[in-house]
C-alpha atoms as a PDB file:
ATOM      1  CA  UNK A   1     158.277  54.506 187.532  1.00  0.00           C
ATOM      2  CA  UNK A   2     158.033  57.966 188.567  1.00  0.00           C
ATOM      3  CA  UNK A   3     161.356  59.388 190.262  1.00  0.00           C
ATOM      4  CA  UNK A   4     160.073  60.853 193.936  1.00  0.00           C
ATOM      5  CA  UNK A   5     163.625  62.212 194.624  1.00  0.00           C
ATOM      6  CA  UNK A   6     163.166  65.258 191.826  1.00  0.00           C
ATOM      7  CA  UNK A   7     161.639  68.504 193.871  1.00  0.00           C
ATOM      8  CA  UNK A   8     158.214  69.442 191.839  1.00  0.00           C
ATOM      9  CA  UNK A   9     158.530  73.150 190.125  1.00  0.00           C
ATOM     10  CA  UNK A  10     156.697  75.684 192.425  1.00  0.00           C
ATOM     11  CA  UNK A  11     155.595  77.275 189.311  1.00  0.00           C
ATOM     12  CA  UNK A  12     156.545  74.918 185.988  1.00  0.00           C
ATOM     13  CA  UNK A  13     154.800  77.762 183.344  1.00  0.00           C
ATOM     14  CA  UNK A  14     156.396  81.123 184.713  1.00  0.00           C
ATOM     15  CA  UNK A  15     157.430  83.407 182.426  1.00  0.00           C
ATOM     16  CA  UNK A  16     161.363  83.173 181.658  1.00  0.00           C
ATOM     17  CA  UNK A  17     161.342  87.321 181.080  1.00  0.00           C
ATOM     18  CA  UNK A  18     158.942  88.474 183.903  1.00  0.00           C
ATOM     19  CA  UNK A  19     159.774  89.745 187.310  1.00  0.00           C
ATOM     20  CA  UNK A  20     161.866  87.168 189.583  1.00  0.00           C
ATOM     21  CA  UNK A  21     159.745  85.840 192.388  1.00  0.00           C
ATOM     22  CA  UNK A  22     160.920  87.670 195.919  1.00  0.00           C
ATOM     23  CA  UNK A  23     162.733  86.124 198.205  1.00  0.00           C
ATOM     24  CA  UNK A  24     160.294  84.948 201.635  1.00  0.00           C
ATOM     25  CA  UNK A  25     159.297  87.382 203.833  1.00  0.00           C
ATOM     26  CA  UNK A  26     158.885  90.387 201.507  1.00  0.00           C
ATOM     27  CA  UNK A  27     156.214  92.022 201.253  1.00  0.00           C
ATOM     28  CA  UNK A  28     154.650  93.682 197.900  1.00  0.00           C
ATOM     29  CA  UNK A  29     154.063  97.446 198.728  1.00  0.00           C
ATOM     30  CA  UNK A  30     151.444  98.828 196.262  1.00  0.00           C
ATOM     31  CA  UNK A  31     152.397 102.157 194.802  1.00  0.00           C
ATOM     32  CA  UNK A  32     150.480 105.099 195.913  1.00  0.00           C
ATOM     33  CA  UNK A  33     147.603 106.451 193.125  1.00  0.00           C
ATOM     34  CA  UNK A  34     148.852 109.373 191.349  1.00  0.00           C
ATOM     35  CA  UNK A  35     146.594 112.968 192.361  1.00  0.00           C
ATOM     36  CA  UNK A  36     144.496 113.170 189.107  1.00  0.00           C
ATOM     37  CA  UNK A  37     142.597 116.638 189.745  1.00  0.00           C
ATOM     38  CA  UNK A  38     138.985 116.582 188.622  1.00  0.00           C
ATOM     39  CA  UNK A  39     137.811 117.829 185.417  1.00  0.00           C
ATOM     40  CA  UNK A  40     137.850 121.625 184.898  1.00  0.00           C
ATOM     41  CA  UNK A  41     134.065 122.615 183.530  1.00  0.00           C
ATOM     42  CA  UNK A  42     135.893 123.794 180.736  1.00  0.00           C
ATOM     43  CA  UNK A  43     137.187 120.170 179.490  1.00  0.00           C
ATOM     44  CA  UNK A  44     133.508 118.956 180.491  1.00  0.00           C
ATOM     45  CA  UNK A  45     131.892 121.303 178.066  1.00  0.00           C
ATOM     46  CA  UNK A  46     134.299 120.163 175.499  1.00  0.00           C
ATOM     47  CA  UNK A  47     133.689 116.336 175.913  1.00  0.00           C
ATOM     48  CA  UNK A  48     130.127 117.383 175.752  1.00  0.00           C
ATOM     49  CA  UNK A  49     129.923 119.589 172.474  1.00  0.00           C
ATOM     50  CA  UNK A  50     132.743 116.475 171.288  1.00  0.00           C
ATOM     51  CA  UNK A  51     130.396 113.758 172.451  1.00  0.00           C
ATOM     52  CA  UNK A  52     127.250 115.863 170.803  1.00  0.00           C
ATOM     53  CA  UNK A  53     128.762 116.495 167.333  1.00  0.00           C
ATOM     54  CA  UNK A  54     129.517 112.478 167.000  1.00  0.00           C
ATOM     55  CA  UNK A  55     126.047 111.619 167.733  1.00  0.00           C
ATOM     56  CA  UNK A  56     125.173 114.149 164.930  1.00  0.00           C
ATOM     57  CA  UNK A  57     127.171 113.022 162.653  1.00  0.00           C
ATOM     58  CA  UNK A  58     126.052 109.458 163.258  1.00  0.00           C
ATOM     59  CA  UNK A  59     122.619 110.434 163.390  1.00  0.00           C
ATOM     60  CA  UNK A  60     122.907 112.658 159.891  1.00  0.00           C
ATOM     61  CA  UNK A  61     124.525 109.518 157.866  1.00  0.00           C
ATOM     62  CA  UNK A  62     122.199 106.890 159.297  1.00  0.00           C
ATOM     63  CA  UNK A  63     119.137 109.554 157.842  1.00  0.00           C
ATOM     64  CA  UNK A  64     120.565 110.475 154.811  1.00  0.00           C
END
């Protein structure tokens, strides 16, 4: 027979080495996004002329 005394786990497969749960009432506050600045047209040309000589090499060895 099943012993209806024991409490059940909240959460029976939490992981031993993670955060501990928060007590009640607490509220999670999200951290705010870092300010990434857009990309200067500088690093844009250089993805492109990056991006342009892969697809050339790829295109050269599946030619050759």
């Amino acid at each position: 027979m099943n012993d209806d005394s024991r409490p059940t786990e909240l959460h029976p497969n939490r992981d031993p080495s993670g955060r501990p749960p928060q007590p009640d009432g607490d509220r999670v506050v999200a951290e705010p996004t870092p300010n990434i600045a857009p990309a200067t047209t500088r690093q844009k040309l250089l993805t492109a002329v990056a991006a342009g000589a892969a697809i050339t090499a790829i295109a050269i060895e599946l030619f050759r």
